[in-house]
Protein backbone atom coordinates (compact mmCIF):
# COMPACT_ATOMS: atom_id res chain seq x y z
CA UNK A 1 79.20 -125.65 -21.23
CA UNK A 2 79.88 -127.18 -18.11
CA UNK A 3 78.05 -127.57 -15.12
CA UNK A 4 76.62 -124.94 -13.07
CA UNK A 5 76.97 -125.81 -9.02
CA UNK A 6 74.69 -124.72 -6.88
CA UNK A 7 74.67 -124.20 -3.03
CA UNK A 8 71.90 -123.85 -0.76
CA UNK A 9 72.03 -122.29 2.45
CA UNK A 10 68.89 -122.37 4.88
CA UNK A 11 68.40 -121.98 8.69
CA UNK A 12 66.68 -118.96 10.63
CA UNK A 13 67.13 -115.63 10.22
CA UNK A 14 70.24 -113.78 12.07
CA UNK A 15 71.56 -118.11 12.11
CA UNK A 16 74.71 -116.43 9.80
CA UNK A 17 73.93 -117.75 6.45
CA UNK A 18 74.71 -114.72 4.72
CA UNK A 19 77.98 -114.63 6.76
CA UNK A 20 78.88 -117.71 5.78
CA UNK A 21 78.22 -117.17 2.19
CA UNK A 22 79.89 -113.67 1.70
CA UNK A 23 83.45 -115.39 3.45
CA UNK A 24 82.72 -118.12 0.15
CA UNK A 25 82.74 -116.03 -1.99
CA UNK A 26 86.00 -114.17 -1.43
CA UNK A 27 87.50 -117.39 -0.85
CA UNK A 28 90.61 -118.05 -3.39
CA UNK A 29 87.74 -121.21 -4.44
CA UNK A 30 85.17 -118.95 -6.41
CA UNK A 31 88.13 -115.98 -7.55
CA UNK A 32 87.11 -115.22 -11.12
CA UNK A 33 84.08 -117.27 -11.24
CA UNK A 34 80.82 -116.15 -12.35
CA UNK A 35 78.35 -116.15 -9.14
CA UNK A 36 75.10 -114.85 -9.07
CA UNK A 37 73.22 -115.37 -4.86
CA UNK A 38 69.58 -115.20 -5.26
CA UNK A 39 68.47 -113.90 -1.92
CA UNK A 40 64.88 -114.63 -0.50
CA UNK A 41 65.35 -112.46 2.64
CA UNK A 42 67.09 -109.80 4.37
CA UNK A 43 69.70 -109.97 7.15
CA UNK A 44 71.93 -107.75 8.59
CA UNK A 45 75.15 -108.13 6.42
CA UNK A 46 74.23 -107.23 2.81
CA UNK A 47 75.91 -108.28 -0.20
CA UNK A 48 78.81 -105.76 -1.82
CA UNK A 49 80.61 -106.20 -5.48
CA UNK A 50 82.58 -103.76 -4.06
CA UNK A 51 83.61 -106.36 -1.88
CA UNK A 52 84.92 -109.11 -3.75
CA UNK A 53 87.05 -107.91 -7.31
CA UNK A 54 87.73 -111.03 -7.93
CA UNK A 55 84.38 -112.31 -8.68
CA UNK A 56 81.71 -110.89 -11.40
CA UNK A 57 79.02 -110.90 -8.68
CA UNK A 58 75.23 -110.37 -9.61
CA UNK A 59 72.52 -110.30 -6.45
CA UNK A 60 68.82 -111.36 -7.09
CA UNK A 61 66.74 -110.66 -4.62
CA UNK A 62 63.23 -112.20 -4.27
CA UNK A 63 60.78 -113.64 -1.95
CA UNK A 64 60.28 -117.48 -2.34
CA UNK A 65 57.03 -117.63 -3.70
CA UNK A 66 58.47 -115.65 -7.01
CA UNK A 67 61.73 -119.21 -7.00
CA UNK A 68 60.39 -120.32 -10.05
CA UNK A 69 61.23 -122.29 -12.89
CA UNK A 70 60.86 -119.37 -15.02
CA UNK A 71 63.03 -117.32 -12.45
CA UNK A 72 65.91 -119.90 -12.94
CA UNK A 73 65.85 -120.18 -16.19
CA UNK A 74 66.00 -116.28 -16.80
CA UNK A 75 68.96 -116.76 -14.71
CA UNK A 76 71.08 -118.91 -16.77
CA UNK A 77 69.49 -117.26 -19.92
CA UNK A 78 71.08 -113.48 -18.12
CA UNK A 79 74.12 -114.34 -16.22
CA UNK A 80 75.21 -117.92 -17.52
CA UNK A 81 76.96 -118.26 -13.74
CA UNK A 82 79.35 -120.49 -13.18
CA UNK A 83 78.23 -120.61 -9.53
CA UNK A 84 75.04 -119.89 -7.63
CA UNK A 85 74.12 -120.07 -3.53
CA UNK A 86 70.68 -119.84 -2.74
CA UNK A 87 70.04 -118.46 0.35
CA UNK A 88 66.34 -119.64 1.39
CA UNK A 89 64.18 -117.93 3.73
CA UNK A 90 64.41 -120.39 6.67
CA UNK A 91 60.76 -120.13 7.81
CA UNK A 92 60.03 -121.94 4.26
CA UNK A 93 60.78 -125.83 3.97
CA UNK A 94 63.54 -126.46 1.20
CA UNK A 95 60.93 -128.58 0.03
CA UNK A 96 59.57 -125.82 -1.57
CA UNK A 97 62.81 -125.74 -3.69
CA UNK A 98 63.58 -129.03 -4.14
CA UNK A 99 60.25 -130.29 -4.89
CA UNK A 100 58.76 -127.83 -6.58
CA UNK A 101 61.27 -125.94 -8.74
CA UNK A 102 62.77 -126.74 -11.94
CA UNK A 103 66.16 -125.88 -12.67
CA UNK A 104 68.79 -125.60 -15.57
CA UNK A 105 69.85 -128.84 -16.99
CA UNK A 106 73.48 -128.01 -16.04
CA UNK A 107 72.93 -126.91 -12.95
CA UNK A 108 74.40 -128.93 -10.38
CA UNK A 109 73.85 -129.44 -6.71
CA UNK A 110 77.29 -129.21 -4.63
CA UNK A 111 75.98 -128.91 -1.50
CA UNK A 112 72.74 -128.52 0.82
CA UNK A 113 73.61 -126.27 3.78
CA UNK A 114 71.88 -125.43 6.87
CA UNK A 115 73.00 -123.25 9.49
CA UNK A 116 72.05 -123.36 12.78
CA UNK A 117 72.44 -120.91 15.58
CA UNK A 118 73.58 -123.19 18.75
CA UNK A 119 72.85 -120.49 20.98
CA UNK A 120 69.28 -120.64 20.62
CA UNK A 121 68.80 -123.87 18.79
CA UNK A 122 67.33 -125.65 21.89
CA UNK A 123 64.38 -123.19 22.38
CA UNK A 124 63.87 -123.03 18.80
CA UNK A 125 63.83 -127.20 18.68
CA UNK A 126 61.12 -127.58 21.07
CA UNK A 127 58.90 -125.17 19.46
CA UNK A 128 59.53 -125.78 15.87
CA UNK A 129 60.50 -129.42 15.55
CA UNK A 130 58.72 -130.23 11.92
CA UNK A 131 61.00 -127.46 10.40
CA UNK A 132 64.36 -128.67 11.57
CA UNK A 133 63.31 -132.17 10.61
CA UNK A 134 62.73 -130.80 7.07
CA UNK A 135 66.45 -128.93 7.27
CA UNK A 136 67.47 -131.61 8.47
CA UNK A 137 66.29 -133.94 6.05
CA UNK A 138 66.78 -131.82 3.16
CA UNK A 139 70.09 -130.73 3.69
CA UNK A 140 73.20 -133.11 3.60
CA UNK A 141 75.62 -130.49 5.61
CA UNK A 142 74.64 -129.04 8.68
CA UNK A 143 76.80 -126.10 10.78
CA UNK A 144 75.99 -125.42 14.26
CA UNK A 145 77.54 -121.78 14.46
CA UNK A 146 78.41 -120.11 17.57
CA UNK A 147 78.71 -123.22 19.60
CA UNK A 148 79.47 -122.65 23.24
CA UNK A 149 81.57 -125.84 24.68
CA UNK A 150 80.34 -124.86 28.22
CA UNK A 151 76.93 -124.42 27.56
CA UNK A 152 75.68 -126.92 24.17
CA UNK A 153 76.29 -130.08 24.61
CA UNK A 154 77.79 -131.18 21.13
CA UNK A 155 77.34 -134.80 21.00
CA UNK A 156 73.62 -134.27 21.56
CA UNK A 157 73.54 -131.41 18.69
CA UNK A 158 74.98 -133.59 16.42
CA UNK A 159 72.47 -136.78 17.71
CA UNK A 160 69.33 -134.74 17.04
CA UNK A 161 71.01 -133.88 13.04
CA UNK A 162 72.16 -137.50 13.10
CA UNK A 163 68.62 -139.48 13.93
CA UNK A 164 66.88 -137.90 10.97
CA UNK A 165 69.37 -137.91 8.35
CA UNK A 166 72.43 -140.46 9.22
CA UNK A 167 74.29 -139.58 5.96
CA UNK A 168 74.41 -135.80 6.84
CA UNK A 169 77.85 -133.70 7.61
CA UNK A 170 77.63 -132.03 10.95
CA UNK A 171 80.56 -129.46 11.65
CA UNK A 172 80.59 -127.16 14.69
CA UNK A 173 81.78 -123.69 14.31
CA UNK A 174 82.78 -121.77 17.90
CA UNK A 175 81.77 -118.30 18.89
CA UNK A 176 85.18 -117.08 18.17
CA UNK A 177 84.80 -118.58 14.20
CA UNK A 178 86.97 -121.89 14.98
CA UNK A 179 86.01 -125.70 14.06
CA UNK A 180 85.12 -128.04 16.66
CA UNK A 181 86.20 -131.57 17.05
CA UNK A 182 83.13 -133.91 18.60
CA UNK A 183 86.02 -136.43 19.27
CA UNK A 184 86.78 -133.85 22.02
CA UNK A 185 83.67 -133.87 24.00
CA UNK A 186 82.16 -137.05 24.08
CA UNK A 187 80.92 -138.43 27.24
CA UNK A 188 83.09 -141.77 27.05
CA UNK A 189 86.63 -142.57 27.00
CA UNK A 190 87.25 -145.32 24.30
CA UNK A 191 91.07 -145.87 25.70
CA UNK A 192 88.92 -147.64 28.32
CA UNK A 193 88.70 -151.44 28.33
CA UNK A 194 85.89 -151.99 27.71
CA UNK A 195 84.39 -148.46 27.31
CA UNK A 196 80.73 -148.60 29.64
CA UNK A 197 78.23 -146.52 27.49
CA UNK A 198 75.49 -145.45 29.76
CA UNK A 199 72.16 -145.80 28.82
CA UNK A 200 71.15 -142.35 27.76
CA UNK A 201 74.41 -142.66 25.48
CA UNK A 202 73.37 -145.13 23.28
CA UNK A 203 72.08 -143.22 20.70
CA UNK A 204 75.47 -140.95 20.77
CA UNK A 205 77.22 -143.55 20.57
CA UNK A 206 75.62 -145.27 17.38
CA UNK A 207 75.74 -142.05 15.71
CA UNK A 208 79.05 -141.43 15.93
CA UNK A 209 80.61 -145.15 15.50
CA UNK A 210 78.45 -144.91 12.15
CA UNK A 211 80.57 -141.74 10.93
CA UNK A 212 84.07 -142.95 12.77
CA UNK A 213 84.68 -146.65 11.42
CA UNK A 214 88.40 -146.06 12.00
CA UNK A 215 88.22 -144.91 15.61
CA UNK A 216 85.50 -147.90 16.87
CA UNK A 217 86.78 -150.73 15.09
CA UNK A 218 87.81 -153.46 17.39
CA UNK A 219 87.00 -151.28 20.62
CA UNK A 220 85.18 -153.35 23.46
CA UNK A 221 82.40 -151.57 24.41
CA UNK A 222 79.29 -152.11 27.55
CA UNK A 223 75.82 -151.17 26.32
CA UNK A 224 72.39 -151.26 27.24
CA UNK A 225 69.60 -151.90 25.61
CA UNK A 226 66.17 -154.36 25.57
CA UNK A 227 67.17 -158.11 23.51
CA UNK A 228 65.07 -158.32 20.10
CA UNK A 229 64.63 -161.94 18.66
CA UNK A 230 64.40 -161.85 14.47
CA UNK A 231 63.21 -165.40 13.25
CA UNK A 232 65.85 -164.69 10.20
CA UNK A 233 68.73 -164.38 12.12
CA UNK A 234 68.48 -168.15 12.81
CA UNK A 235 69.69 -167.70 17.08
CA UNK A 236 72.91 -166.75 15.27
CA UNK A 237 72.55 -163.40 16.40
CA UNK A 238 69.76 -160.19 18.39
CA UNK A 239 69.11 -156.89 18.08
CA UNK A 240 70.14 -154.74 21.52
CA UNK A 241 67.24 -152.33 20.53
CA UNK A 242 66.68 -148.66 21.43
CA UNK A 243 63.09 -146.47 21.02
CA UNK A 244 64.74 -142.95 19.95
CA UNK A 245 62.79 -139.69 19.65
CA UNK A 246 63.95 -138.21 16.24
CA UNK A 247 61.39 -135.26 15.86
CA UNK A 248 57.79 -135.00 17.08
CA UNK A 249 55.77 -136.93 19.68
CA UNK A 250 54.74 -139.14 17.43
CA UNK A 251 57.79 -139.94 15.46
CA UNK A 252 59.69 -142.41 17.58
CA UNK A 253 61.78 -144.27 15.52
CA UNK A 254 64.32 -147.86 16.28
CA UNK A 255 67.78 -148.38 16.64
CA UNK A 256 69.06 -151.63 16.49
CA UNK A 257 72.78 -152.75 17.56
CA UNK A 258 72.99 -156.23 15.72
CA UNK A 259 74.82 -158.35 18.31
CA UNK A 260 76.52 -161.63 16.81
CA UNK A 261 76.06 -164.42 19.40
CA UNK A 262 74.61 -168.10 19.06
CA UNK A 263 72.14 -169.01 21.67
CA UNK A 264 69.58 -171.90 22.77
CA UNK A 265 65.99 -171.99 24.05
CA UNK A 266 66.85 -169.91 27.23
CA UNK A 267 67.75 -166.45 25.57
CA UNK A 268 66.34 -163.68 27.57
CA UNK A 269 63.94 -162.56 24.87
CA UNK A 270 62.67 -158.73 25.46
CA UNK A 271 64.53 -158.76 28.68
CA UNK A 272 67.12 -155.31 29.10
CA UNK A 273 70.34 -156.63 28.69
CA UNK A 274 73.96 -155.06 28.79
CA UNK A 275 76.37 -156.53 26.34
CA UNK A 276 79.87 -156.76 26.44
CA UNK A 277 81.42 -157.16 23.17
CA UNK A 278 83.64 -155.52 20.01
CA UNK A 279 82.71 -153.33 17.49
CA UNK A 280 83.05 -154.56 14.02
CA UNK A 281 81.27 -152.97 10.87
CA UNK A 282 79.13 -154.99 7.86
CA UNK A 283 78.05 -153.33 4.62
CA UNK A 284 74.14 -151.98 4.31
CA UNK A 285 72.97 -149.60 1.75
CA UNK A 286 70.98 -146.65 2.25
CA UNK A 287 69.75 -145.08 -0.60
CA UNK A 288 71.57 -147.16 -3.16
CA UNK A 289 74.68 -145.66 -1.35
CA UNK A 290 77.11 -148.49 1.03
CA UNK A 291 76.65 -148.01 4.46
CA UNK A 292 79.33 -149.14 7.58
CA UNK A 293 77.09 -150.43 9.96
CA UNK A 294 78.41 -151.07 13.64
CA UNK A 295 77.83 -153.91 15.16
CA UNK A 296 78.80 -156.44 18.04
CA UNK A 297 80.41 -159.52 18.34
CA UNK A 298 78.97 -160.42 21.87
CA UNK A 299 81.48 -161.52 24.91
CA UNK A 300 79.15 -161.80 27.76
CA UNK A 301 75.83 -160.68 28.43
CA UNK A 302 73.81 -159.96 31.60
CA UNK A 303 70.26 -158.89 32.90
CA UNK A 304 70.23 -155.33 33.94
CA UNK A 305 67.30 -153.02 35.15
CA UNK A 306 64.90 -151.02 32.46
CA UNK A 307 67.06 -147.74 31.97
CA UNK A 308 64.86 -144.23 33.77
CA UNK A 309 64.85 -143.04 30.28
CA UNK A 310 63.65 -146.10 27.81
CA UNK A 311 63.55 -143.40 24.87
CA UNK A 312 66.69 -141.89 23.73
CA UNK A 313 66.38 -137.90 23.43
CA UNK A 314 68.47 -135.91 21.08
CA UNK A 315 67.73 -132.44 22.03
């Protein structure tokens, strides 16, 4: 039989999970398939067969202390679906799921989803950090939905998704249900020569040079950020280091531009420096998985003043 795939939405309640999930299944992607959502709350768009005559559609609706192993398996044992979303209470961790529950054999993951209301994501942020680090980690596509241009400010939506879980898909969806390009508001031109990234940038920057290999490669680029001396690197190269703040007070975490550039005795060690130099990309692996890492091939350097923010924020 062949696989079963599963996709698992998550995010607050009223975020537009069940929106999203109602316009996949009457896509032309899921006509004549076999779907069954198990719901573990209640919004207010509800789920109609009615709706959708393409699709043999069955609804099982549950809190998610009765997601079970038993619950799943009774599943494929009733309905033997060809496709399933799970639409998780948000105020649970997908932990919970992931963790805890036991699933088919043939059941498949296709996709981890979170959606997440821009509109009030700052508030909630601030307040309820350890949950969107769990979404966040958990998840390996994340959609900001009604996304104001003139109010969020994207690149730092995506930087908050993007210092927790580098590997994760972050789309932005606008209030009037259209896809947003980043590339369109970041705070630096690249056609520049070289493009200056200011200090509270830097983290923006790395996140989005790690996702657009294409678009950095070969750019000249300014940054700032404090000179870190590794023994292994033989003087052949530093780290131009930032302290970034990637979910709760006390989860500060490093990011390190590796900067290719032979020096002597006299290096500014631990001095804030900003470095002139091209992008270029080496291989890493996170997870088992390749990574393209940016990284710099140094021009010039020069002494600058400690930056009024030494931590990068992403919120």
């Amino acid at each position: 039989m062949a696989d079963c795939l599963v996709y698992f939405f998550t995010g607050f309640l009223d975020a537009g999970k069940t929106t999203f999930i109602d316009e996949w299944i009457g896509s032309e992607n899921f006509s004549d398939k076999k779907i069954v959502v198990v719901a573990t709350e209640e919004g207010e768009i509800e789920y109609s067969k009615e709706k959708y005559p393409n699709v043999k559609l069955n609804i099982v609706s549950v809190d998610t202390d009765e997601v079970t192993k038993e619950l799943m398996f009774d599943v494929e044992k009733k309905y033997k679906p060809d496709v399933i979303f799970m639409e998780w209470n948000g105020s649970v961790s997908p932990a919970e799921f992931f963790d805890k529950v036991d699933v088919p054999r043939r059941w498949a993951l296709a996709a981890a989803i979170v959606i997440v209301d821009a509109s009030t994501y700052n508030d909630f942020y601030k307040n309820m950090q350890p949950i969107f680090a769990d979404y966040f980690r958990f998840c390996d596509t994340v959609i900001f939905n009604r996304v104001d241009p003139e109010v969020n400010n994207i690149p730092k939506l995506r930087g908050s998704v993007k210092s927790l879980n580098q590997g994760a898909n972050v789309n932005f969806v606008s209030k009037e249900n259209e896809f947003l390009d980043i590339g369109d508001y970041l705070p630096y031109d690249l056609s520049t020569n070289p493009c200056v990234i200011a200090p509270d940038d830097f983290g923006l920057f790395w996140t989005d040079a790690l996702d657009n290999v294409d678009k950095y490669n070969g750019k000249r680029v300014s940054l700032v950020g404090q000179a870190i001396v590794f023994k292994q690197l033989n003087n052949k190269a530093f780290a131009l280091q930032r302290q970034a703040y990637t979910c709760c007070a006390d989860d500060i975490g490093q990011i390190n531009m590796l900067c290719y550039h032979e020096f002597g005795s006299g290096f500014p060690a631990g001095q804030w420096l900003r470095v002139t130099g091209t992008v270029r990309y080496f291989e890493d692996k996170q997870n088992g998985q390749p990574v393209a890492v940016p990284c710099l091939t140094v021009d010039d350097y020069a002494i600058t003043g400690k930056p009024e923010n030494e931590i990068i924020y992403f919120s």
